[in-house]
N, C-alpha and C. Protein backbone atom coordinates (compact mmCIF):
# COMPACT_ATOMS: atom_id res chain seq x y z
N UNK A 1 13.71 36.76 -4.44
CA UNK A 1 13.26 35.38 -4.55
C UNK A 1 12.81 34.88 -3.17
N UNK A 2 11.57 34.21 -3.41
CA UNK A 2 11.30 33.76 -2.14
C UNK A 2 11.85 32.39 -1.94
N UNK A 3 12.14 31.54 -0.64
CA UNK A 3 12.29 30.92 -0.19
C UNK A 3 11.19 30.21 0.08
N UNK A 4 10.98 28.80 0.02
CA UNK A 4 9.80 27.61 0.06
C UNK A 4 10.19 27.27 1.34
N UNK A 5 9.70 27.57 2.42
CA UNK A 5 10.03 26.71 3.81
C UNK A 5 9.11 25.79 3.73
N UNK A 6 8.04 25.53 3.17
CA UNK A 6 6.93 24.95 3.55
C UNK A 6 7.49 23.42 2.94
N UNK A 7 6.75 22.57 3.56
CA UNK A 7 7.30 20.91 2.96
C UNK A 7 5.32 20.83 1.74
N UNK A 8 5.15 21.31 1.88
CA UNK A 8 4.00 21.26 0.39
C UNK A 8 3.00 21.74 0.88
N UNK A 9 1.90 21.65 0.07
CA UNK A 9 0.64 22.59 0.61
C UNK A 9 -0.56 21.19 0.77
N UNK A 10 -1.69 21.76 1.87
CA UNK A 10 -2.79 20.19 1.88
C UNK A 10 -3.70 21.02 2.11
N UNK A 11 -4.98 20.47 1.60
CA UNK A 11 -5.84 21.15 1.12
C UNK A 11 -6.98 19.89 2.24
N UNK A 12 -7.27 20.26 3.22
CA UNK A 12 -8.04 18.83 4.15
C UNK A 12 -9.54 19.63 3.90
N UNK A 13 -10.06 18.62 3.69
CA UNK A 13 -11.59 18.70 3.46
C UNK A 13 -12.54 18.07 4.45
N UNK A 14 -13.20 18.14 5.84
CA UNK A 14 -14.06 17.49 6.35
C UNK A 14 -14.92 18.44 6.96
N UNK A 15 -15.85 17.95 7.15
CA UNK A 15 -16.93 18.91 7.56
C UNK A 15 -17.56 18.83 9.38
N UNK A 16 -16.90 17.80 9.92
CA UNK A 16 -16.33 17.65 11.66
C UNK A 16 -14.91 18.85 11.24
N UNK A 17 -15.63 20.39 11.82
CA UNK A 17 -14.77 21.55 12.47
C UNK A 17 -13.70 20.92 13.42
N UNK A 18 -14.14 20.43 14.45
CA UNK A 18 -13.03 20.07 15.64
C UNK A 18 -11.87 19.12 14.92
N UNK A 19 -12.05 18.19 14.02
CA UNK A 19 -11.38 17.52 13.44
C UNK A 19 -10.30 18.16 12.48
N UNK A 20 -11.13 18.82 11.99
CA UNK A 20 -9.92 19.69 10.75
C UNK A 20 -9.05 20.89 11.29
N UNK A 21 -9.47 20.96 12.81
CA UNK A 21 -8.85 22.51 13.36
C UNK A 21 -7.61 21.41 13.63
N UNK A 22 -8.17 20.24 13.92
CA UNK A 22 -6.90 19.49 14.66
C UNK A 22 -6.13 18.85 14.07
N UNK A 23 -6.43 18.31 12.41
CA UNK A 23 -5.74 18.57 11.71
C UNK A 23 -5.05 19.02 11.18
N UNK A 24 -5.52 20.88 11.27
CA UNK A 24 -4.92 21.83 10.57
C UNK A 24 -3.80 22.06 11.53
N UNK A 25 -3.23 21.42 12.71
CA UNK A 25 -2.50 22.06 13.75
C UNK A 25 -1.26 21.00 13.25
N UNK A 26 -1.60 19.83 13.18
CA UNK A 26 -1.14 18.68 13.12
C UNK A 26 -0.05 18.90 12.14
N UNK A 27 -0.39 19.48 10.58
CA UNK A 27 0.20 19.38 9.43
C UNK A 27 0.67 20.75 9.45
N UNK A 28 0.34 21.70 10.08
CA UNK A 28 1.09 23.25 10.37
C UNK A 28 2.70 22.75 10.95
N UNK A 29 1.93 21.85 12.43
CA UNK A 29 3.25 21.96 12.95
C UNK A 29 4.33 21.00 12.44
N UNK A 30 4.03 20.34 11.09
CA UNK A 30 4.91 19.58 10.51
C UNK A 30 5.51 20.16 9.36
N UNK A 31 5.23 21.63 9.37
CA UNK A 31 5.95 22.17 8.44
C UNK A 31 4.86 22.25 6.73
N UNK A 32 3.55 22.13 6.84
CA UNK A 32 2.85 22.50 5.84
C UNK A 32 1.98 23.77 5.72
N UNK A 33 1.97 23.63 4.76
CA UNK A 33 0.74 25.00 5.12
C UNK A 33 -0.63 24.17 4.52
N UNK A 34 -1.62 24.88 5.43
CA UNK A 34 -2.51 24.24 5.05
C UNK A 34 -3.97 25.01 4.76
N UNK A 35 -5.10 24.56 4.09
CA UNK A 35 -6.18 25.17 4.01
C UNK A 35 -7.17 24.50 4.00
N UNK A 36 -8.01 24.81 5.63
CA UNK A 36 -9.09 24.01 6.00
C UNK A 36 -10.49 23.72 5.43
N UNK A 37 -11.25 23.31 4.51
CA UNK A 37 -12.64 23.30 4.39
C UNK A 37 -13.04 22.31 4.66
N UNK A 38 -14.71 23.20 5.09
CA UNK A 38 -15.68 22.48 5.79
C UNK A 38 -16.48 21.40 4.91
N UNK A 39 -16.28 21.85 3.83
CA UNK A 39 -17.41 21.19 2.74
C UNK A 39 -16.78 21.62 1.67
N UNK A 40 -17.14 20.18 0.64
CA UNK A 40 -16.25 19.83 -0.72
C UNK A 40 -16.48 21.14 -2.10
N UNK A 41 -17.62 22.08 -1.35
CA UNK A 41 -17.58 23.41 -1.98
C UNK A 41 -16.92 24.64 -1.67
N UNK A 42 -16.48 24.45 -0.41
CA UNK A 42 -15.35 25.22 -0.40
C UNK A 42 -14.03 25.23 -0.50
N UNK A 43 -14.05 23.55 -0.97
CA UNK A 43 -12.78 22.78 -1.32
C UNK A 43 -12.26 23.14 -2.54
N UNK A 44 -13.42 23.10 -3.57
CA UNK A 44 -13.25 23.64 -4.79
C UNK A 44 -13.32 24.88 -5.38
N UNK A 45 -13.45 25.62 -3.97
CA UNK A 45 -13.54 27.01 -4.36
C UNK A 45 -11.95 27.25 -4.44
N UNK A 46 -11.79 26.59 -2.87
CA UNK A 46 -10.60 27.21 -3.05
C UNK A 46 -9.12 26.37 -4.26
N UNK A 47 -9.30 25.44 -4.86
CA UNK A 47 -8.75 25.00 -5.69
C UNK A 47 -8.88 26.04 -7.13
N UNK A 48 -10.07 26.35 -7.48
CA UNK A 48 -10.51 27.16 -8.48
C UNK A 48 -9.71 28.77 -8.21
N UNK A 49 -9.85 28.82 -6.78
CA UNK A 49 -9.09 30.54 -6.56
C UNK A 49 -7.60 30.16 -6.73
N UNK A 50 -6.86 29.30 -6.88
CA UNK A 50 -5.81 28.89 -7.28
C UNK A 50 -4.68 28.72 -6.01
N UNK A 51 -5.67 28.28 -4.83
CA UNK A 51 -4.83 26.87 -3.84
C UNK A 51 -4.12 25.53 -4.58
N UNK A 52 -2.42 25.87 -5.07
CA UNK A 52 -2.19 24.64 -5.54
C UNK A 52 -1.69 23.49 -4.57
N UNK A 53 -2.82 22.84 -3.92
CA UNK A 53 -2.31 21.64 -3.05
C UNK A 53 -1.35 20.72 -3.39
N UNK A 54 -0.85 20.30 -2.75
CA UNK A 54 0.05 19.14 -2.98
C UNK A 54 -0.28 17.42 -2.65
N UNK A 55 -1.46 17.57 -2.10
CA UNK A 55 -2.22 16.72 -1.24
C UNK A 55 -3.57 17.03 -0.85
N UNK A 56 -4.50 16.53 -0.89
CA UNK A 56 -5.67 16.61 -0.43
C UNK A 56 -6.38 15.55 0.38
N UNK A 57 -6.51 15.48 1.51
CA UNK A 57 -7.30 15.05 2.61
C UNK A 57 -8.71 15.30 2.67
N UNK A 58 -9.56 13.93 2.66
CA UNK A 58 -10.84 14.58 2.38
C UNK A 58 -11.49 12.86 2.68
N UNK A 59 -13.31 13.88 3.57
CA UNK A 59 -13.72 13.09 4.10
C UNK A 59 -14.68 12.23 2.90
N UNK A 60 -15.27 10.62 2.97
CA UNK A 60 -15.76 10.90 2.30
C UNK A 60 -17.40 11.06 2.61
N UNK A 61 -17.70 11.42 3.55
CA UNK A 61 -19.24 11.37 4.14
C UNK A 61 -19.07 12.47 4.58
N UNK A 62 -20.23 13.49 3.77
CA UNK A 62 -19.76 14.95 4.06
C UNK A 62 -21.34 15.33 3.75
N UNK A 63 -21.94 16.15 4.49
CA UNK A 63 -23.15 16.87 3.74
C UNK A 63 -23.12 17.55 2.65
N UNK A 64 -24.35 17.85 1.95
CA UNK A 64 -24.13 18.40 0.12
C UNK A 64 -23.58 17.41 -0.63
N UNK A 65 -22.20 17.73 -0.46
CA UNK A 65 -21.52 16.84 -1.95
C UNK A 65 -20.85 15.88 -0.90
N UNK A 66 -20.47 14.96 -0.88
CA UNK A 66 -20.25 13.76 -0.36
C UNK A 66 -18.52 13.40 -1.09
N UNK A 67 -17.10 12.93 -0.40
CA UNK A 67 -16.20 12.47 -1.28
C UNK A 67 -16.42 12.13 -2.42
N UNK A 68 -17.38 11.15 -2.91
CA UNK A 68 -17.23 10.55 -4.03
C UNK A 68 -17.32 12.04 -5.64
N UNK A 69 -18.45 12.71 -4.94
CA UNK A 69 -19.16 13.66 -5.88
C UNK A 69 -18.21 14.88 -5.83
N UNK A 70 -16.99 15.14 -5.00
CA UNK A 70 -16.02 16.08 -4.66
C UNK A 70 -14.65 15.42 -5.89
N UNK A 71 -14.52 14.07 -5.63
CA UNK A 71 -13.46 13.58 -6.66
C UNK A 71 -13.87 13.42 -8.39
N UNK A 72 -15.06 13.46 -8.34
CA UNK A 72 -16.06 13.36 -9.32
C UNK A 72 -15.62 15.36 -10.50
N UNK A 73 -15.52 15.93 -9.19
CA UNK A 73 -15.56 17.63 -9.84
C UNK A 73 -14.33 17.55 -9.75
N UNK A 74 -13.33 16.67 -9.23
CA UNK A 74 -11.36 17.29 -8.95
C UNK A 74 -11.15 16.66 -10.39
N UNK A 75 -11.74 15.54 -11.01
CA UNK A 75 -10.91 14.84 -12.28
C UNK A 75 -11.71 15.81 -13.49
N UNK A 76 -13.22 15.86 -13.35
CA UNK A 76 -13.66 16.56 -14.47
C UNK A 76 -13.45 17.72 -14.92
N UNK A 77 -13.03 18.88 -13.83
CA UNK A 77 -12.50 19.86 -13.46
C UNK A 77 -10.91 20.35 -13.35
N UNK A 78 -10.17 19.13 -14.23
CA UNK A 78 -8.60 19.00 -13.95
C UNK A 78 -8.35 19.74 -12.89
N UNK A 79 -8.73 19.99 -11.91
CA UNK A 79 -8.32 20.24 -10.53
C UNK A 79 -7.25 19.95 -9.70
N UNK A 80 -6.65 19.03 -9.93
CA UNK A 80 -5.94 18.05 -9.16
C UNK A 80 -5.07 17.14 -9.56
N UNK A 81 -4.23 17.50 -11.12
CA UNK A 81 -3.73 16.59 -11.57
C UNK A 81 -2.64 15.18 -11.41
N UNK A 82 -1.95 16.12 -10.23
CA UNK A 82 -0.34 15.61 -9.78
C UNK A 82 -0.95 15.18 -8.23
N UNK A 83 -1.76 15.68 -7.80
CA UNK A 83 -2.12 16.01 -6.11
C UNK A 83 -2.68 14.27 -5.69
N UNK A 84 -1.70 14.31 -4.45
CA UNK A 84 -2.01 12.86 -3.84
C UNK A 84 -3.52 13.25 -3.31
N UNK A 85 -3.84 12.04 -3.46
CA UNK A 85 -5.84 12.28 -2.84
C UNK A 85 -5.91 11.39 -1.91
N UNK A 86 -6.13 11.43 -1.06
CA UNK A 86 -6.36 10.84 0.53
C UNK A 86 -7.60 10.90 0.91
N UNK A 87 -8.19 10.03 0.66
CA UNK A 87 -9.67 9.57 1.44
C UNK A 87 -9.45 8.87 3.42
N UNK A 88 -9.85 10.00 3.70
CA UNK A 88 -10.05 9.57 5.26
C UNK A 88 -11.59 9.93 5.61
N UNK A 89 -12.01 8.38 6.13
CA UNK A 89 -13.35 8.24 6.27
C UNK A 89 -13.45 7.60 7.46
N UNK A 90 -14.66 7.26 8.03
CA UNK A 90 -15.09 6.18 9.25
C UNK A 90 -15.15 5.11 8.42
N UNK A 91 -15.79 4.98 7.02
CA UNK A 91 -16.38 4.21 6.63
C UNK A 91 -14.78 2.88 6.48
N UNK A 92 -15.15 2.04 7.25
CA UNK A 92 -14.27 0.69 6.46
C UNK A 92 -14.74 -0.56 5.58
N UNK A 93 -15.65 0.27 4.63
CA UNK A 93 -16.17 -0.85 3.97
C UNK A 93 -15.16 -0.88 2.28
N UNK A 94 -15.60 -2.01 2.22
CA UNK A 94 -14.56 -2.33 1.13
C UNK A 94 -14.85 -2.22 -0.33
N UNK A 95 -16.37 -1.75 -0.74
CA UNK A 95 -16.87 -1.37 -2.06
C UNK A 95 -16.43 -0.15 -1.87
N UNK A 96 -16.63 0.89 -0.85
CA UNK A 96 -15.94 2.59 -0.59
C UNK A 96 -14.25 2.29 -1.63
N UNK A 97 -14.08 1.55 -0.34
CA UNK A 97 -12.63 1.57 -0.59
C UNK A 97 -12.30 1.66 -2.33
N UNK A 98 -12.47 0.29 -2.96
CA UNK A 98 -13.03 0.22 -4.27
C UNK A 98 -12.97 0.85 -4.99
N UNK A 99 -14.50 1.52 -4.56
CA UNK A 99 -14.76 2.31 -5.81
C UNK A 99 -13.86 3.98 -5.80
N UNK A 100 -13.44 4.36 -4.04
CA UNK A 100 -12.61 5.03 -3.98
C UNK A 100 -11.36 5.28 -4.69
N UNK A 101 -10.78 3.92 -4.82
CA UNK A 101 -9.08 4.04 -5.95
C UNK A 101 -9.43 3.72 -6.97
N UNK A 102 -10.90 3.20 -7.36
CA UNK A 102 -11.07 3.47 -9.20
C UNK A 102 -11.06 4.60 -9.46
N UNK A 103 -11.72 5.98 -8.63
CA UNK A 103 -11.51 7.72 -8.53
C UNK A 103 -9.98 7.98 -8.69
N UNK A 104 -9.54 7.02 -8.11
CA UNK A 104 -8.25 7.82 -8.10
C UNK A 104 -7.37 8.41 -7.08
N UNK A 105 -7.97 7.58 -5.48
CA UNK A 105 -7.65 7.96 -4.63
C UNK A 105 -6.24 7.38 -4.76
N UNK A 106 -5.48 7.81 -4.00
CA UNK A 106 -3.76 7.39 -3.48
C UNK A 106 -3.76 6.73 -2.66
N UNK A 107 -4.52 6.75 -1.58
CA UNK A 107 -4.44 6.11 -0.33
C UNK A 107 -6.05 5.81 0.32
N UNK A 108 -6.74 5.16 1.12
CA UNK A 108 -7.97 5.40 1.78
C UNK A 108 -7.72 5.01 3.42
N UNK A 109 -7.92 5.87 4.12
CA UNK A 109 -7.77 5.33 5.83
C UNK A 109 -8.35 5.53 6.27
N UNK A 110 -8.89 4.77 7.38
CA UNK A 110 -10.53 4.47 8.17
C UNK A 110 -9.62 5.41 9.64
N UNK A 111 -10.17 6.57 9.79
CA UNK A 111 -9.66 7.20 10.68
C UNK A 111 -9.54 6.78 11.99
N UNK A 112 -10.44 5.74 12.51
CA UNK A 112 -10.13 4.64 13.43
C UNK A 112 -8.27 4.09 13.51
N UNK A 113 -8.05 3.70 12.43
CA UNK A 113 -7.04 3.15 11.97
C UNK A 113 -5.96 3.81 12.12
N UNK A 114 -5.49 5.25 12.16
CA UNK A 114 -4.69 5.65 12.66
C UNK A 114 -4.43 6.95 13.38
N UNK A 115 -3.87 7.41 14.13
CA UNK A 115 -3.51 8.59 14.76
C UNK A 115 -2.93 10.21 14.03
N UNK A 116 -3.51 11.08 14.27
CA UNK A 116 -3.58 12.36 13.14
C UNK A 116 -1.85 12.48 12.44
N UNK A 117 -0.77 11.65 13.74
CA UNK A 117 0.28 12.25 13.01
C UNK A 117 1.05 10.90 12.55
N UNK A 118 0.04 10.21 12.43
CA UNK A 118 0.82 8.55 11.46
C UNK A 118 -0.09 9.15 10.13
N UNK A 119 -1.59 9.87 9.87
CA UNK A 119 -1.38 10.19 8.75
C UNK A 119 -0.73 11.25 7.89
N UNK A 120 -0.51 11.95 8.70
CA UNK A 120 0.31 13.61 8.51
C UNK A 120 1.76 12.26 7.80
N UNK A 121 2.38 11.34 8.29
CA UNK A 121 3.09 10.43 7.57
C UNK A 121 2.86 9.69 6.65
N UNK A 122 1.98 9.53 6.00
CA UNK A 122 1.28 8.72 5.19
C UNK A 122 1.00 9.94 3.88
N UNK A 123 0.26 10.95 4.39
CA UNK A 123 0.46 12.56 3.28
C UNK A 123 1.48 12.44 2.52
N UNK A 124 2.95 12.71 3.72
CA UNK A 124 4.37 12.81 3.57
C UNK A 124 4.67 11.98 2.38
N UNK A 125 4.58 10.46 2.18
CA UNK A 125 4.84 10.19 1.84
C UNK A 125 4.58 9.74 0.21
N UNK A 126 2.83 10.07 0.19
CA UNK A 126 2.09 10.15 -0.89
C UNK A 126 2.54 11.16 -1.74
N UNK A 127 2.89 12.62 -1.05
CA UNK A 127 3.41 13.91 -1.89
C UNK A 127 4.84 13.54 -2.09
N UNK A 128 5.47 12.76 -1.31
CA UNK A 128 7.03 12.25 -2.12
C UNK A 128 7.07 11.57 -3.23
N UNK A 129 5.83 10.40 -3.28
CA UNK A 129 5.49 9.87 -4.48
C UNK A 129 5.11 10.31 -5.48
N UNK A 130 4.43 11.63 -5.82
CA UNK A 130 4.25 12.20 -6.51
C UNK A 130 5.00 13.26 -7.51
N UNK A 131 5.51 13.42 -6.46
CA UNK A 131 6.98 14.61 -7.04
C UNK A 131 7.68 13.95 -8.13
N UNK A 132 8.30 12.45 -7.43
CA UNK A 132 9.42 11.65 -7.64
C UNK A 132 8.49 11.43 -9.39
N UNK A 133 6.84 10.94 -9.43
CA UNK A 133 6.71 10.37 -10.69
C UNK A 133 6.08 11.80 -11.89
N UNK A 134 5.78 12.87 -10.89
CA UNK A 134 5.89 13.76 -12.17
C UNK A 134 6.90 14.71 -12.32
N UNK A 135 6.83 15.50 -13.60
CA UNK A 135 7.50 15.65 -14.10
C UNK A 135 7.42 17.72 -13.90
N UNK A 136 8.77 17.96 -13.37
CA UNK A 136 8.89 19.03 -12.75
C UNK A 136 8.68 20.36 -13.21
């Protein structure tokens, strides 16, 4: 039997490399495992190859498919049923926002707004919420 050291799996989606390496360091060294894509098609690749995230981080201004058109394939695609969805964008406009948690986002943060490891806390706490309301 294996042992779960990991505190859940996050699946970060942005297509700024320097950002997601530094992400990916961020939520490593907090005890996740994580899997970086550049673009919301390799997001869903790797969801489809059967990455079960626990969380997903994802930009929504992305070349190709854009957040909106990425959450668009996670609901139609039951992709993502239980998985906290975290929209981290520049954008702080408030129709995004909006139309973002009519998708189904969990959370939306204007990356301005906070520091990589107040959201690595904000993840934390979205995947606690989730656990706690489904069903095991």
């Amino acid at each position: 039997m294996m042992i779960d050291t990991s505190k859940g799996n996050v699946l970060f989606v942005d297509d700024d490399k320097f950002l997601a390496d530094m992400y990916g360091m961020k939520f490593t060294g907090a005890g996740y495992t994580v899997q970086l894509c550049l673009s919301a098609a390799d997001a869903l690749t790797a969801l489809r190859g059967g990455f079960a995230a626990d969380a997903i981080v994802f930009d929504l201004l992305m070349p190709e498919q854009d957040g909106f058109a990425f959450l668009q394939a996670l609901v139609s695609d039951h992709l993502a049923p239980r998985v906290a969805l975290i929209a981290l964008t520049n954008q702080s406009n408030d129709a995004e926002r909006v139309k973002a948690e009519s998708m189904g986002v969990d959370r939306y943060i204007v990356k301005a707004s906070m520091i990589p490891s107040e959201v690595v806390g904000v993840v934390e706490e979205e995947i606690a919420k989730k656990k706690k309301t489904s069903p095991a």
